[in-house]
N, C-alpha and C. Protein backbone atom coordinates (compact mmCIF):
# COMPACT_ATOMS: atom_id res chain seq x y z
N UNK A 1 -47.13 17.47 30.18
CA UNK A 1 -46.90 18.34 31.32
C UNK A 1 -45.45 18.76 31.43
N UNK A 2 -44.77 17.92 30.99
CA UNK A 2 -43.43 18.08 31.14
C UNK A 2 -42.96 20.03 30.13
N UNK A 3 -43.37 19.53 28.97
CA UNK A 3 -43.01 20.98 28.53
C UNK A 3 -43.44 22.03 28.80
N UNK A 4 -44.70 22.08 29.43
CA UNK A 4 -45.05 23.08 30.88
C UNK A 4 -44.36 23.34 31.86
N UNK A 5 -43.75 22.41 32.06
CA UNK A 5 -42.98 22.83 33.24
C UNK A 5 -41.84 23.09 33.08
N UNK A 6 -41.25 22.77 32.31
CA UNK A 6 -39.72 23.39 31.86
C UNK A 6 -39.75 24.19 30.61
N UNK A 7 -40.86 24.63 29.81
CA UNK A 7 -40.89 25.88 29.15
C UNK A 7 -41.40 26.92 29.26
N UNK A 8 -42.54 26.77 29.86
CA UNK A 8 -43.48 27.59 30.18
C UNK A 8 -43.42 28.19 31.67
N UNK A 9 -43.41 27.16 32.95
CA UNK A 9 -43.07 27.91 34.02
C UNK A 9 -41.89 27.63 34.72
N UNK A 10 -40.95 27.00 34.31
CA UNK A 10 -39.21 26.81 34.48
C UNK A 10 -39.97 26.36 35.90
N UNK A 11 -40.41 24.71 36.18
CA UNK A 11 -40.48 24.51 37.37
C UNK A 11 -39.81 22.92 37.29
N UNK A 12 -39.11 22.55 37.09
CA UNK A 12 -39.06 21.24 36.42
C UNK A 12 -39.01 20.30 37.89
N UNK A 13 -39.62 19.02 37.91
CA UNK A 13 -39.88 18.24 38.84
C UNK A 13 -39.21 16.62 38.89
N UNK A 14 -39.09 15.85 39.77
CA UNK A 14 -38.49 15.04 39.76
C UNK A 14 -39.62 13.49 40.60
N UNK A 15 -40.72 14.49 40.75
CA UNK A 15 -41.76 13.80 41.55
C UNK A 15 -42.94 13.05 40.34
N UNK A 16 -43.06 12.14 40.23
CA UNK A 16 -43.90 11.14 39.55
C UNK A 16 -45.53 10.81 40.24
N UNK A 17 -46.05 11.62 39.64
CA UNK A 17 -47.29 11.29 40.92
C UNK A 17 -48.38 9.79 40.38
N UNK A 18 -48.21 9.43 38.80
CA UNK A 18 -48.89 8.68 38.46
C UNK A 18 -48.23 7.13 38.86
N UNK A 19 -48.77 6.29 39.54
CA UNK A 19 -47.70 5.24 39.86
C UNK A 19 -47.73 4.29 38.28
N UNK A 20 -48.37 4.17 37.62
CA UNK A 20 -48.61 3.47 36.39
C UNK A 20 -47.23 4.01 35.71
N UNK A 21 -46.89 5.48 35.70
CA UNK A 21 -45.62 5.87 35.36
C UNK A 21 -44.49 5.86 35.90
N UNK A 22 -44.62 5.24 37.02
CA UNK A 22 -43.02 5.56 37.81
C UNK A 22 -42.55 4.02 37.37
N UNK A 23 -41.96 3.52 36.30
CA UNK A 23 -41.24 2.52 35.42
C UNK A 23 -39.73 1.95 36.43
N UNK A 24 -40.12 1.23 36.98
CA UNK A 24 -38.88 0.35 37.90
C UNK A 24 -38.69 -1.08 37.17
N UNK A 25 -37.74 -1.36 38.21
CA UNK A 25 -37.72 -2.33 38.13
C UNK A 25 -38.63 -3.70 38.92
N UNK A 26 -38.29 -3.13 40.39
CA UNK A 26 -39.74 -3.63 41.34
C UNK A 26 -40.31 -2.54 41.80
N UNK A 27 -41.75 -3.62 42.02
CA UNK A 27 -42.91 -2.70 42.07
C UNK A 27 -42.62 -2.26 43.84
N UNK A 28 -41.48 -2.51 44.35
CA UNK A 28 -41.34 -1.98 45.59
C UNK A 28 -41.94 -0.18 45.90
N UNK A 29 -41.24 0.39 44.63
CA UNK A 29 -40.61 1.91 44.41
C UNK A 29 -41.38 2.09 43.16
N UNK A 30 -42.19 1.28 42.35
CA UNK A 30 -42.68 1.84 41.05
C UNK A 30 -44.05 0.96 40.32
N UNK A 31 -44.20 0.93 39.50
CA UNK A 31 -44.43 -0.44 38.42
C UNK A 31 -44.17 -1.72 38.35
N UNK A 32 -42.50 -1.81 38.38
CA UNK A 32 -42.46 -2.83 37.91
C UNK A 32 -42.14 -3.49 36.87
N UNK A 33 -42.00 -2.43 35.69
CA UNK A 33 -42.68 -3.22 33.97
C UNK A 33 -41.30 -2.88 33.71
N UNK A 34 -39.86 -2.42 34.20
CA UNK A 34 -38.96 -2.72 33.59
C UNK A 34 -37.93 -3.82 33.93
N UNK A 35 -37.23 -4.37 33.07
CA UNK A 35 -36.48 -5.75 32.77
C UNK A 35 -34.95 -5.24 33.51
N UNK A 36 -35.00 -4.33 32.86
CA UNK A 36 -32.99 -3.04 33.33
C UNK A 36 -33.51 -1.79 33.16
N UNK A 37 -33.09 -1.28 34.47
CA UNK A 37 -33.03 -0.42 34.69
C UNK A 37 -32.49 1.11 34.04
N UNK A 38 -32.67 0.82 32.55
CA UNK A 38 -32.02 1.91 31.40
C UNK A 38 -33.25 2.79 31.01
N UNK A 39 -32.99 3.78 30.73
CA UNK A 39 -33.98 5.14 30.18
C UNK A 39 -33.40 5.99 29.52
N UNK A 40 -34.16 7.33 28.88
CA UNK A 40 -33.95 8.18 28.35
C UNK A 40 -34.27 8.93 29.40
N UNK A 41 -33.27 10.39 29.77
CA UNK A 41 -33.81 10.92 30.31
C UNK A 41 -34.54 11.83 30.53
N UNK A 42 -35.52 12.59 31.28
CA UNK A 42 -36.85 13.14 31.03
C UNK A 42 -36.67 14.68 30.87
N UNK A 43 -37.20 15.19 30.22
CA UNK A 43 -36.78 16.59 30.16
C UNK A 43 -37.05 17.57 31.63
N UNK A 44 -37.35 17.15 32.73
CA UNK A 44 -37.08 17.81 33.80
C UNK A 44 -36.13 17.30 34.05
N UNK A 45 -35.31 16.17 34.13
CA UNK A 45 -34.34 15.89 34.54
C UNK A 45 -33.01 16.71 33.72
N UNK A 46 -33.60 16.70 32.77
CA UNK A 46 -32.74 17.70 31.58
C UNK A 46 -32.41 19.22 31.72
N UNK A 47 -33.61 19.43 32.56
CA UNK A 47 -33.74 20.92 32.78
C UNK A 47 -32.86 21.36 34.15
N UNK A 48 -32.77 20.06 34.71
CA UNK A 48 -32.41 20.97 36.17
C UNK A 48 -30.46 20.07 36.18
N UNK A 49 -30.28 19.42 34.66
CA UNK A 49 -28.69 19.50 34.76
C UNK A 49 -28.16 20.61 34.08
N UNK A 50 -28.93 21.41 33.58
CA UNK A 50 -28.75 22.87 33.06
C UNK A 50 -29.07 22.60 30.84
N UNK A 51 -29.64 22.01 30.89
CA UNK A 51 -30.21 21.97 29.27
C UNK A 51 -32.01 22.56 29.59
N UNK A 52 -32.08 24.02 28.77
CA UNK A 52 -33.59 24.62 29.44
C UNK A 52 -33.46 25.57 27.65
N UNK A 53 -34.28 26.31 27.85
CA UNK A 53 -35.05 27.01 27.06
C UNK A 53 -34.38 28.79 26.41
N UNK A 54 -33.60 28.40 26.92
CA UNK A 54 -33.34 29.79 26.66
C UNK A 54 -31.32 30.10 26.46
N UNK A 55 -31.07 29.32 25.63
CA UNK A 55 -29.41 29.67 24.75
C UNK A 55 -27.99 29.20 26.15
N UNK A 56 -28.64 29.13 27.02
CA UNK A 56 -27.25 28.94 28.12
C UNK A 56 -26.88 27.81 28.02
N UNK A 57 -27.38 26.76 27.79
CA UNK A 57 -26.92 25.10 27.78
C UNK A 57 -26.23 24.73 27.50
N UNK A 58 -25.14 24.94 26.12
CA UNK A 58 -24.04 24.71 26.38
C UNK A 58 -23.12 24.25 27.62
N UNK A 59 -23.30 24.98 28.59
CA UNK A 59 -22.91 24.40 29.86
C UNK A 59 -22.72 23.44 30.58
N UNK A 60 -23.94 22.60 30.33
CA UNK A 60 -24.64 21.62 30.80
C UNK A 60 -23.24 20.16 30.96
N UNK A 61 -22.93 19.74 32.35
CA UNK A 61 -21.60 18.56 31.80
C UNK A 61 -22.84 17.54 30.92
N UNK A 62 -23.81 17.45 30.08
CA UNK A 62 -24.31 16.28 29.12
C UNK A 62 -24.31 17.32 27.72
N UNK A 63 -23.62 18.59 27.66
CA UNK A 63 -23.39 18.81 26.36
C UNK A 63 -22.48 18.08 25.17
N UNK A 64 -23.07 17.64 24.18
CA UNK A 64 -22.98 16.90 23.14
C UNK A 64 -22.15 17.65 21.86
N UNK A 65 -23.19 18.89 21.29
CA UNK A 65 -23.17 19.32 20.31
C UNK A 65 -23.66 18.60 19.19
N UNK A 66 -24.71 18.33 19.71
CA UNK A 66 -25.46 16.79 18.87
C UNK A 66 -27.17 16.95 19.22
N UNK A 67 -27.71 16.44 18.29
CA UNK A 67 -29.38 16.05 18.96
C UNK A 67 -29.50 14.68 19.36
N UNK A 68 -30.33 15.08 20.41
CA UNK A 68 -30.78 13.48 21.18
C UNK A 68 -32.42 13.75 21.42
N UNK A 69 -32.82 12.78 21.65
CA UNK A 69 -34.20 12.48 22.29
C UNK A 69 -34.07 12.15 23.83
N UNK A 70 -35.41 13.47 24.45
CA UNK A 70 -35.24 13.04 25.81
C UNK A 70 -36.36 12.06 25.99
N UNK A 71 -36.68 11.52 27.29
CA UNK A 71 -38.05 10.56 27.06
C UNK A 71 -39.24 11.00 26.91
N UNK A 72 -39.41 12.35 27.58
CA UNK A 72 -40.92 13.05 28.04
C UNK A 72 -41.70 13.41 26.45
N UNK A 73 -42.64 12.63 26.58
CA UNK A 73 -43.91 13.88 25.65
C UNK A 73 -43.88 15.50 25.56
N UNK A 74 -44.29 15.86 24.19
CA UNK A 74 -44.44 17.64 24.38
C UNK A 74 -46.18 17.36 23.91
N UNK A 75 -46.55 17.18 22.85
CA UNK A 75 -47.43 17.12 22.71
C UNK A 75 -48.38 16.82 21.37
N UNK A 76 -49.80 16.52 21.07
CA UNK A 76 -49.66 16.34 19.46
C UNK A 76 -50.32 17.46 18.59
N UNK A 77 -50.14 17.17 17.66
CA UNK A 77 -50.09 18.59 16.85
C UNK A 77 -50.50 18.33 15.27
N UNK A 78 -50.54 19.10 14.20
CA UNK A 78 -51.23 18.35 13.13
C UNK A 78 -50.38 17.31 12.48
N UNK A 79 -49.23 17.38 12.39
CA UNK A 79 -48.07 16.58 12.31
C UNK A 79 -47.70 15.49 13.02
N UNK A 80 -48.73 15.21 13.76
CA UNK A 80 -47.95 13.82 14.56
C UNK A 80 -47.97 14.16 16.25
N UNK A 81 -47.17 13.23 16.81
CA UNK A 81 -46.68 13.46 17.99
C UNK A 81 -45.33 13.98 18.11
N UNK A 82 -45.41 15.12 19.03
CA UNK A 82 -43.92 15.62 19.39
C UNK A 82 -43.61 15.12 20.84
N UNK A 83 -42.16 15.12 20.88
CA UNK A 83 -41.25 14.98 21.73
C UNK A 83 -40.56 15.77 22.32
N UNK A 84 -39.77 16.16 23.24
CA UNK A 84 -39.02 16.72 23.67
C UNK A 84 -37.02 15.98 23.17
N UNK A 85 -36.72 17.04 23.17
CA UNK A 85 -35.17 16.85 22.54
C UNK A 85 -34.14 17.65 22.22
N UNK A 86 -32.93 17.49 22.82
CA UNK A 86 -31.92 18.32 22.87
C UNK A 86 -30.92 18.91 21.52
N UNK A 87 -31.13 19.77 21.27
CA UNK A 87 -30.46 20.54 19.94
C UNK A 87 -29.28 20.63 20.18
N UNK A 88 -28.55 20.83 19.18
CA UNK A 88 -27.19 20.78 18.78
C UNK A 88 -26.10 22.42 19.95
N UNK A 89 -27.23 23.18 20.08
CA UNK A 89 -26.59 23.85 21.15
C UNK A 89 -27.06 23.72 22.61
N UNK A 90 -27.86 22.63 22.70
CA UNK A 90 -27.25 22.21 24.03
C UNK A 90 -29.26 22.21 24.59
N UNK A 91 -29.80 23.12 23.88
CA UNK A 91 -31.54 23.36 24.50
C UNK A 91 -32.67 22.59 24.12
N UNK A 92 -33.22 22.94 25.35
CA UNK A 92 -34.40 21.64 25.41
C UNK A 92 -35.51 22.50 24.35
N UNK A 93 -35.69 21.20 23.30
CA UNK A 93 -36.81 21.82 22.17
C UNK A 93 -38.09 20.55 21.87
N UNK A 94 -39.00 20.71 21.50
CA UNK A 94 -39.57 19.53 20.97
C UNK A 94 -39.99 19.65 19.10
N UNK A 95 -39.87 17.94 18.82
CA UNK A 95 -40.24 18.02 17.55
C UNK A 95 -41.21 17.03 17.21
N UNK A 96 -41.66 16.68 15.57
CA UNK A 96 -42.48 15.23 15.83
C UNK A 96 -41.59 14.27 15.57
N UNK A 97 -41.72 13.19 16.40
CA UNK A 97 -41.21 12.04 16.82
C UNK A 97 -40.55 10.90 15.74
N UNK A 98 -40.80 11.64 14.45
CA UNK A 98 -40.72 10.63 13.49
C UNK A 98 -38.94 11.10 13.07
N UNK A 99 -38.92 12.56 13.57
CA UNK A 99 -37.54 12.85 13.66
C UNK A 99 -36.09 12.13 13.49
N UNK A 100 -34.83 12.25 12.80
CA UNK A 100 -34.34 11.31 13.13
C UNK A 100 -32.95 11.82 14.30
N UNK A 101 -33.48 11.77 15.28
CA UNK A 101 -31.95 11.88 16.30
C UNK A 101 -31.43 10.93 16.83
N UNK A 102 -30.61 11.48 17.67
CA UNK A 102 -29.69 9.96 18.48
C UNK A 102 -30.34 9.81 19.61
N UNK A 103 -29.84 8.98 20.77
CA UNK A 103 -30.73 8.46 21.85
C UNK A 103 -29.07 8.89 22.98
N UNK A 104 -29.22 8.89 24.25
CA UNK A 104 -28.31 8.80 24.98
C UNK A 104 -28.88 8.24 26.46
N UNK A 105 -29.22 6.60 26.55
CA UNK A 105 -29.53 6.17 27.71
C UNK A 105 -28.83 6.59 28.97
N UNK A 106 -29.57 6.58 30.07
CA UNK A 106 -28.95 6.49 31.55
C UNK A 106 -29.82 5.45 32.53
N UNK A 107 -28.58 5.31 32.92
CA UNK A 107 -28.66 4.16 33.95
C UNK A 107 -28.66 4.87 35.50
N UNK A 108 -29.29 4.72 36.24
CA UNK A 108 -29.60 5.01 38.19
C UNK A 108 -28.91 3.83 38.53
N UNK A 109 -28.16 4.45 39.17
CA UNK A 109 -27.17 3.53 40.13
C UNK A 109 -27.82 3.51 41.86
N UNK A 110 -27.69 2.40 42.46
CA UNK A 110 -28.46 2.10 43.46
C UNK A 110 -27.22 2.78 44.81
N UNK A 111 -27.75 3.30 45.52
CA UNK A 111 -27.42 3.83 46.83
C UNK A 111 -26.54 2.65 47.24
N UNK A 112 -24.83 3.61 47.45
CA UNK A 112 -23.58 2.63 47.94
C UNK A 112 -23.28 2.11 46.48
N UNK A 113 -23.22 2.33 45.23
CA UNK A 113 -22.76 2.18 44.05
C UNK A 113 -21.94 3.29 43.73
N UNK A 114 -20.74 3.51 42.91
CA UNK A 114 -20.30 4.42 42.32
C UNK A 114 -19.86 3.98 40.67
N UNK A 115 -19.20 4.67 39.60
CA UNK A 115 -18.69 4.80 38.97
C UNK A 115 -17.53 4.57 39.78
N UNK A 116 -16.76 3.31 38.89
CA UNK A 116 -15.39 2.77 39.44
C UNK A 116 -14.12 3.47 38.27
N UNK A 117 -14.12 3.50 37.20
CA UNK A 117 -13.13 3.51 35.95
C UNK A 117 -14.27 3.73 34.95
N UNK A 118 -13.26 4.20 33.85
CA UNK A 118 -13.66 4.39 32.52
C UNK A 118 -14.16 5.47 31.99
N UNK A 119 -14.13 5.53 30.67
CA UNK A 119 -14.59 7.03 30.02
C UNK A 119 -16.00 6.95 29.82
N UNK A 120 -16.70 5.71 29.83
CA UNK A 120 -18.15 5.62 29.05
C UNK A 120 -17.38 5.49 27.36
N UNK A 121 -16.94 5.46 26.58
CA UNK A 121 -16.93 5.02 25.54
C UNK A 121 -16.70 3.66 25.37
N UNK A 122 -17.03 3.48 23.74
CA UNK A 122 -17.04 1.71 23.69
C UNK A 122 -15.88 1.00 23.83
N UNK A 123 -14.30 1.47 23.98
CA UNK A 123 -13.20 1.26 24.02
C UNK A 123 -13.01 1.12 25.58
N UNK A 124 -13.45 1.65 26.58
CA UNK A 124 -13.47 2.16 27.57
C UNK A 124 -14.79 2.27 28.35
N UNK A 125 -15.50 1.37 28.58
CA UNK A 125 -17.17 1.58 29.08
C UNK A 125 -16.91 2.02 30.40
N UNK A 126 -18.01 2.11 31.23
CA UNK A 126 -17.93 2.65 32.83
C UNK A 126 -18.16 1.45 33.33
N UNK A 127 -17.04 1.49 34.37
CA UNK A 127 -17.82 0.22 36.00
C UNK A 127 -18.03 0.78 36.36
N UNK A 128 -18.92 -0.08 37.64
CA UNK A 128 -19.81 0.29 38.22
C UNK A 128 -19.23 -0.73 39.40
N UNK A 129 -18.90 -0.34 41.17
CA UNK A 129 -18.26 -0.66 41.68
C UNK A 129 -19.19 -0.38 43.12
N UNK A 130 -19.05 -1.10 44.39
CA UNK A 130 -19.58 -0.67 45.57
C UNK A 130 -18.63 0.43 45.88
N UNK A 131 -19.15 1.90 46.68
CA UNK A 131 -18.63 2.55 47.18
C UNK A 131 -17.82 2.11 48.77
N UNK A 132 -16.26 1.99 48.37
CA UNK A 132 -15.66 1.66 49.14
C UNK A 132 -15.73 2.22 51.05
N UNK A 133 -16.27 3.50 51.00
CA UNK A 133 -16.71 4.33 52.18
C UNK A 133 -17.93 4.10 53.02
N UNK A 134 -18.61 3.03 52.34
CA UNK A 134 -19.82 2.43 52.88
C UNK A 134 -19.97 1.42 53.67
């Protein structure tokens, strides 16, 4: 569904209606079935930081100039299963899965958390700090 909605009718969503899929940590807000809170992120989420279908992406502040894998399914095909995944100029494409790209996890930071320091590189990782204004 996902590449329906961000290729086909540029509607991209952030709403999870299957609860079996909404992957938490507690089953307060989801599932449940995750350990940490790390993911790939989904190609609507991809779509609406400005990585979409049509050459503008570059833009996007998660431009790379690199391929990554987002998490969402595209679909299967005689080749396998495809994926959704970000091309070297910046747009959301899918391929089959056996592909070899890079990965770029994200982490959801919990309400009254910020980014404290750091670049995100391995020299330099990000804290993660209570928002002092809270």
């Amino acid at each position: 569904a996902s590449r329906g909605r961000n290729e086909v009718l540029y509607q991209p969503s952030l709403e999870c209606v299957n609860r079996l899929d909404q992957f938490t940590v507690s089953e307060e807000k989801g599932n449940g079935a995750l350990t940490y809170p790390v993911a790939l992120l989904t190609g609507d989420e991809l779509t609406l930081a400005g990585h979409g279908w049509s050459g503008y992406s570059s833009s996007s502040y998660l431009y790379t100039n690199k391929y990554w894998w987002a998490l969402s399914p595209s679909n299967f095909g005689s080749y396998g299963t495809y994926g959704l995944y970000v091309n070297s100029s910046g747009n959301l494409y899918y391929n089959v899965v056996s592909s070899s790209y890079g990965v770029r996890p994200a982490v959801s930071l919990a309400p009254g958390t910020i980014v404290g320091g750091g670049d995100g590189s391995a020299n330099d990782p990000f804290t993660v700090d209570l928002d002092p204004s809270i």
